[in-house]
N, C-alpha and C. Protein backbone atom coordinates (compact mmCIF):
# COMPACT_ATOMS: atom_id res chain seq x y z
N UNK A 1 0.84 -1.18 0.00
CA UNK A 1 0.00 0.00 0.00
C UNK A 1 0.89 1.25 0.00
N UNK A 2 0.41 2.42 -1.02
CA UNK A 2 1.34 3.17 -0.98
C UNK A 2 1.25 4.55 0.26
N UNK A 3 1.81 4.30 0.60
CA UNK A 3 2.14 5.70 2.06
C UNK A 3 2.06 6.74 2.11
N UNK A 4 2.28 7.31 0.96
CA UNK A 4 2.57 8.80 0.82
C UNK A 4 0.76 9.75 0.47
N UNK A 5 0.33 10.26 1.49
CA UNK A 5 -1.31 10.62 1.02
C UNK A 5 -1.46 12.26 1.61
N UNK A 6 -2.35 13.21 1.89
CA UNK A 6 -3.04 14.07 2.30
C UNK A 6 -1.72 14.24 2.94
N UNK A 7 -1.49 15.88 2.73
CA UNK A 7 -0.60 16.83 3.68
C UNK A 7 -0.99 16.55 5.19
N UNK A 8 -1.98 16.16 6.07
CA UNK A 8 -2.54 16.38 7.11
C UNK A 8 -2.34 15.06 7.65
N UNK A 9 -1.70 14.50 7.14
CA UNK A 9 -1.82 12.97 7.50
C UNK A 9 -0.37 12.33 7.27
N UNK A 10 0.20 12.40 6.40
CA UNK A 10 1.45 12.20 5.22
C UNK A 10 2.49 11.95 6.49
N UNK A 11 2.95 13.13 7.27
CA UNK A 11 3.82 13.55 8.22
C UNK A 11 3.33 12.67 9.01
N UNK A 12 2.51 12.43 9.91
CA UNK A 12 2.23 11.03 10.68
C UNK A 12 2.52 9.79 10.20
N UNK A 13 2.21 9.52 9.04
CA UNK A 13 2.79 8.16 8.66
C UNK A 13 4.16 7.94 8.36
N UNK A 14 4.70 8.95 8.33
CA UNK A 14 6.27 9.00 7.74
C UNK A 14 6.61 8.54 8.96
N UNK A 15 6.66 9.28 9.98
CA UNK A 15 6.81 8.89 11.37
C UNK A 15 6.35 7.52 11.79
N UNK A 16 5.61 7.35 11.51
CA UNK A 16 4.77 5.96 11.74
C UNK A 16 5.87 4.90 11.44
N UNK A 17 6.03 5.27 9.85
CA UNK A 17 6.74 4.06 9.25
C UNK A 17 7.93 3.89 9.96
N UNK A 18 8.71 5.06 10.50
CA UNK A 18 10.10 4.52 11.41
C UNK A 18 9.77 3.33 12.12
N UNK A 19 8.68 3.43 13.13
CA UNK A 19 8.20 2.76 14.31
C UNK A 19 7.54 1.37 13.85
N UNK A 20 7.22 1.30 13.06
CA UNK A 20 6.25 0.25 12.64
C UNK A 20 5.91 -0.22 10.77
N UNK A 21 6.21 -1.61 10.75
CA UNK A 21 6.56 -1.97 9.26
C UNK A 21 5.57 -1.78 8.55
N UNK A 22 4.17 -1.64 9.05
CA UNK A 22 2.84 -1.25 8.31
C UNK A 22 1.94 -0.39 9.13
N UNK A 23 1.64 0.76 8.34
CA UNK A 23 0.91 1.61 8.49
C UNK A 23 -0.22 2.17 7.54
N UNK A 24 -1.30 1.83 7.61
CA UNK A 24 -2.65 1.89 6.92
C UNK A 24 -3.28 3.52 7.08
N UNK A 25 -3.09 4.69 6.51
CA UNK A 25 -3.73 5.75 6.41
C UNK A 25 -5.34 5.67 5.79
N UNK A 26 -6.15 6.25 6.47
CA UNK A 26 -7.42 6.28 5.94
C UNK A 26 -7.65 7.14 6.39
N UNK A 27 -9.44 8.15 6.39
CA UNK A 27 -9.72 8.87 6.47
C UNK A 27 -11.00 9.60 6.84
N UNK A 28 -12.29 9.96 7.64
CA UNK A 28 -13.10 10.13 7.91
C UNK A 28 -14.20 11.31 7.55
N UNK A 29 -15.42 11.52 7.27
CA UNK A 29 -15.83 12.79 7.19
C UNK A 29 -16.36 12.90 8.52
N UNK A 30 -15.91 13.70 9.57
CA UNK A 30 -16.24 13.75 11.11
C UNK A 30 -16.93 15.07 10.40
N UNK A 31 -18.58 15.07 10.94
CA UNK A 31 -19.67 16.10 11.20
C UNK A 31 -18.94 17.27 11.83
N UNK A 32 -19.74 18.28 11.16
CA UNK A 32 -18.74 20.05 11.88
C UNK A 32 -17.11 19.99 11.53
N UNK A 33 -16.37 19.37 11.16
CA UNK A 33 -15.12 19.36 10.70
C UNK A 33 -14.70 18.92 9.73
N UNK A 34 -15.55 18.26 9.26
CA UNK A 34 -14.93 17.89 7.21
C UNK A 34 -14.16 16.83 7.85
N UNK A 35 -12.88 16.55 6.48
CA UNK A 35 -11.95 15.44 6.31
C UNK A 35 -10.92 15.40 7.15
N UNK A 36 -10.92 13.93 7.94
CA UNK A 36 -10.01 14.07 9.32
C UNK A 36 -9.26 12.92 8.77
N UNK A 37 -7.57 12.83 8.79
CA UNK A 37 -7.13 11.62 8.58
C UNK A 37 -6.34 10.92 9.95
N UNK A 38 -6.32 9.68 9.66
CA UNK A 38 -6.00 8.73 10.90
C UNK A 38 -5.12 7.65 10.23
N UNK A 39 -4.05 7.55 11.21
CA UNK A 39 -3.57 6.04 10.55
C UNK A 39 -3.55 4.62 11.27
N UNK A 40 -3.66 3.60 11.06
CA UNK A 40 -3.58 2.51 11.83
C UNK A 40 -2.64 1.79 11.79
N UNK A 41 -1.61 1.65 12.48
CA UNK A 41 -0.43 1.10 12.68
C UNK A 41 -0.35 -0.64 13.39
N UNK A 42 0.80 -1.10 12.28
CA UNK A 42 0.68 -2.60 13.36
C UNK A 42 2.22 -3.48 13.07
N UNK A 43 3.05 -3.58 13.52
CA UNK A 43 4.16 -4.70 13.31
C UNK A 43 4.03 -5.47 12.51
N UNK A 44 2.56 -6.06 12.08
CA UNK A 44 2.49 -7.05 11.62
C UNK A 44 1.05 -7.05 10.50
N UNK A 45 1.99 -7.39 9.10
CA UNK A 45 0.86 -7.02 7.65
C UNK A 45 -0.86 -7.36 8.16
N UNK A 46 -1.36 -6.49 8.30
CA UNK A 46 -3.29 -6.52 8.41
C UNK A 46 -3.64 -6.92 7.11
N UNK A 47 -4.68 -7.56 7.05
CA UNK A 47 -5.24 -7.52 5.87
C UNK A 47 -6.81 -6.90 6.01
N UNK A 48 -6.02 -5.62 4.89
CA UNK A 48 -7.49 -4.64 5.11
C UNK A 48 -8.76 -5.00 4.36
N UNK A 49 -8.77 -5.52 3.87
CA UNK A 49 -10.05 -6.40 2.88
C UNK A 49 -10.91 -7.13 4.05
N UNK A 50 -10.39 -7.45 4.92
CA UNK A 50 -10.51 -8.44 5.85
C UNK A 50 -11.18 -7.81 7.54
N UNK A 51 -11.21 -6.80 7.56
CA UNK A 51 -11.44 -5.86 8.26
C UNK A 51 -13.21 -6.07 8.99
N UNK A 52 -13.42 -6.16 10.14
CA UNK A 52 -14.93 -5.61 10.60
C UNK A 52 -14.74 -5.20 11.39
N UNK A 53 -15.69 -4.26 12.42
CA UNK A 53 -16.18 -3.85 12.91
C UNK A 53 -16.78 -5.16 14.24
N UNK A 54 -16.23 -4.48 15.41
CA UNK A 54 -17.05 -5.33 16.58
C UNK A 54 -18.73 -4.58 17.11
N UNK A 55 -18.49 -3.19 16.47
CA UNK A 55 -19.95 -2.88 16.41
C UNK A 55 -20.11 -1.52 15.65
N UNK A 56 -20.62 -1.75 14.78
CA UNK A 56 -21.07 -0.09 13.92
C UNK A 56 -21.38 1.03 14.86
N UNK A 57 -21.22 1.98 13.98
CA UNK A 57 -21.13 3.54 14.42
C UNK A 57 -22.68 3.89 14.15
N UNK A 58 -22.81 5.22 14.30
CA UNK A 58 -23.69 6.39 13.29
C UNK A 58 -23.40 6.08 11.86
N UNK A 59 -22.01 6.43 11.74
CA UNK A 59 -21.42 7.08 10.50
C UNK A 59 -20.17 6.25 10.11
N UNK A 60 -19.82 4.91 10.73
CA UNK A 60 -19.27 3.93 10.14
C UNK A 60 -19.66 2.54 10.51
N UNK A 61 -20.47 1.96 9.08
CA UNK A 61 -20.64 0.73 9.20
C UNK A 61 -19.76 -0.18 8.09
N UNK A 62 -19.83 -1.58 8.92
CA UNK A 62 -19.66 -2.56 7.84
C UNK A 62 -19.43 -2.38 6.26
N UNK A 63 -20.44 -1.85 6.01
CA UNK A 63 -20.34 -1.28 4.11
C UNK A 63 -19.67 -0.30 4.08
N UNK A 64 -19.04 0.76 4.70
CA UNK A 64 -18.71 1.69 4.03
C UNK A 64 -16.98 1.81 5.21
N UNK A 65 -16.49 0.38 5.56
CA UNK A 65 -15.45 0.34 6.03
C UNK A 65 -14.31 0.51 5.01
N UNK A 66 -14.50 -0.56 4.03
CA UNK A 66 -13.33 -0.23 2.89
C UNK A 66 -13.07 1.06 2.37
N UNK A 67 -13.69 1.74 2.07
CA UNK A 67 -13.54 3.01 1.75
C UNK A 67 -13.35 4.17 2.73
N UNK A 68 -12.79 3.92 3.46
CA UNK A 68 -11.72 5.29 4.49
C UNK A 68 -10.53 5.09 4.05
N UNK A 69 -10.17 3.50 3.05
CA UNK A 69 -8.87 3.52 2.84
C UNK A 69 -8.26 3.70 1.78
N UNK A 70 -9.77 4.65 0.83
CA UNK A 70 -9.43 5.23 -0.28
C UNK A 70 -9.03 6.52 -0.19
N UNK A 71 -8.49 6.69 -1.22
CA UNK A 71 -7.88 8.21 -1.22
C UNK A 71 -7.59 8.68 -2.86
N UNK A 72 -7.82 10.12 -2.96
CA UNK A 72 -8.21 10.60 -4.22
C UNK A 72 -6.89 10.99 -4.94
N UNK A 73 -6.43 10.49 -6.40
CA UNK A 73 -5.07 10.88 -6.69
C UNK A 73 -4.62 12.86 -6.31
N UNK A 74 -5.35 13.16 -5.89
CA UNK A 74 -5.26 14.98 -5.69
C UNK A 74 -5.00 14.97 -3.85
N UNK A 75 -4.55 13.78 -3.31
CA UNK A 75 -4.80 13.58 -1.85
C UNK A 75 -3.22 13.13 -1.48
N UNK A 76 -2.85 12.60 -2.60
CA UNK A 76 -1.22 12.13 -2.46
C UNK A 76 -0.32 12.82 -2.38
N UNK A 77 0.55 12.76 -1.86
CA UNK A 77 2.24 13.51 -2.33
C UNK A 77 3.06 12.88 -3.17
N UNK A 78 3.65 14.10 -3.65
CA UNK A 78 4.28 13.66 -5.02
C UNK A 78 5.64 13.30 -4.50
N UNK A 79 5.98 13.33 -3.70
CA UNK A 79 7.78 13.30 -3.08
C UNK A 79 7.65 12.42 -1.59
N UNK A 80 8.70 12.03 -1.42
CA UNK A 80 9.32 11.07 -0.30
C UNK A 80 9.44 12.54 0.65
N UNK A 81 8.67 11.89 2.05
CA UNK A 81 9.40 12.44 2.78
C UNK A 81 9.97 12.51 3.92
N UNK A 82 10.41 13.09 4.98
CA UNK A 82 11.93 12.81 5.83
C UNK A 82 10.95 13.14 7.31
N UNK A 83 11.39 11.67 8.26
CA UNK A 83 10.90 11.94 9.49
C UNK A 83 10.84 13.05 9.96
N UNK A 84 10.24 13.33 10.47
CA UNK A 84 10.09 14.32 11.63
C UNK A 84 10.52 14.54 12.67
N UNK A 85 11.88 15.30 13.55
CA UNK A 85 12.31 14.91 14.95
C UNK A 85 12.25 16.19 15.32
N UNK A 86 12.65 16.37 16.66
CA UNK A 86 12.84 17.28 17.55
C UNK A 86 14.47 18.02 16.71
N UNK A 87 15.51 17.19 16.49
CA UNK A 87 16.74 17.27 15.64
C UNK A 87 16.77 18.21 14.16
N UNK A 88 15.77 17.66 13.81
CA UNK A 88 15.21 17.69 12.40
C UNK A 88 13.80 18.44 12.14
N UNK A 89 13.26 19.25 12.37
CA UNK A 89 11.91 19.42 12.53
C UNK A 89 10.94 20.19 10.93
N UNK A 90 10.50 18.81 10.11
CA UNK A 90 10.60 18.70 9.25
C UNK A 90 8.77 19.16 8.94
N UNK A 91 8.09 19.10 9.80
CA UNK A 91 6.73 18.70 9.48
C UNK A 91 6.41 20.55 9.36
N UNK A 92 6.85 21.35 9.93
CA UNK A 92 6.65 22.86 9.82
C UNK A 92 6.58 22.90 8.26
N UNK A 93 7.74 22.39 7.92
CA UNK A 93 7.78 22.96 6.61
C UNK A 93 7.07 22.57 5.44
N UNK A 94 6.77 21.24 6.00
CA UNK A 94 5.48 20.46 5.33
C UNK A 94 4.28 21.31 4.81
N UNK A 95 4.04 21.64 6.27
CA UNK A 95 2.28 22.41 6.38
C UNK A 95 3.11 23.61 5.20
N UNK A 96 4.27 24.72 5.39
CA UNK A 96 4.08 26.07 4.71
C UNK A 96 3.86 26.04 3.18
N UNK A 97 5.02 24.55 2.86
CA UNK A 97 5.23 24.39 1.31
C UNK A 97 3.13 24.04 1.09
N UNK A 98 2.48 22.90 1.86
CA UNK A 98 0.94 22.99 1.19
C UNK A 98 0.35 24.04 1.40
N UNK A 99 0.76 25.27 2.31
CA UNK A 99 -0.40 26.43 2.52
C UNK A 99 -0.23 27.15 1.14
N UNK A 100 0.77 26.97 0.63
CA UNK A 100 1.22 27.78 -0.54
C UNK A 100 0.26 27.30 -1.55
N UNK A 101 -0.21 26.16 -1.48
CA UNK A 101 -1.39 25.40 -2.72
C UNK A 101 -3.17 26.08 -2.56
N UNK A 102 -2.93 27.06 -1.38
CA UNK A 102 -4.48 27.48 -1.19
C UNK A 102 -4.18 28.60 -1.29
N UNK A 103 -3.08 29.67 -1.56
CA UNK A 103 -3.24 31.11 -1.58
C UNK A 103 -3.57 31.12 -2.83
């Protein structure tokens, strides 16, 4: 699965991936806040096809689980990019280079 997705999210998984060999980004429409992304992290390959629910939501059921783990080619990043540390503090520059895509 490819890693690299949504400015708002992207920087978490980069990080992620240091820590952990698989990391699953997906994404939510949370009411009053629009598009929220989340990632799900695990040591060990998930198989997301394979996925349920121990009990549905409001606003996530069963049917419409696979698809948080879609994402729109206009949602990706085009470039690799470099953890994030206290050393290194990489994710600032993240957010300025995408604010530059909404002026």
């Amino acid at each position: 699965m490819d890693n690299k997705y949504y400015i708002l999210s992207e920087q978490g998984v980069t990080n992620l991936v240091y820590h952990y060999t698989f990391v699953y980004p997906y994404h939510v429409q949370v009411p009053s806040f629009g598009d929220w992304g989340f990632q799900l992290a695990s040591k060990t390959e998930l198989q997301i096809e394979n996925l349920t629910l121990q009990q549905e939501g409001k606003f996530l059921t069963q049917d419409n689980l696979q698809g948080i783990f879609l994402f729109g080619e206009d949602e990706r990043s085009k470039k690799e990019l470099e953890v994030n540390s206290l050393s290194s503090p990489k994710l600032l520059q993240y957010y300025l280079e995408a604010e530059k895509n909404w002026e």
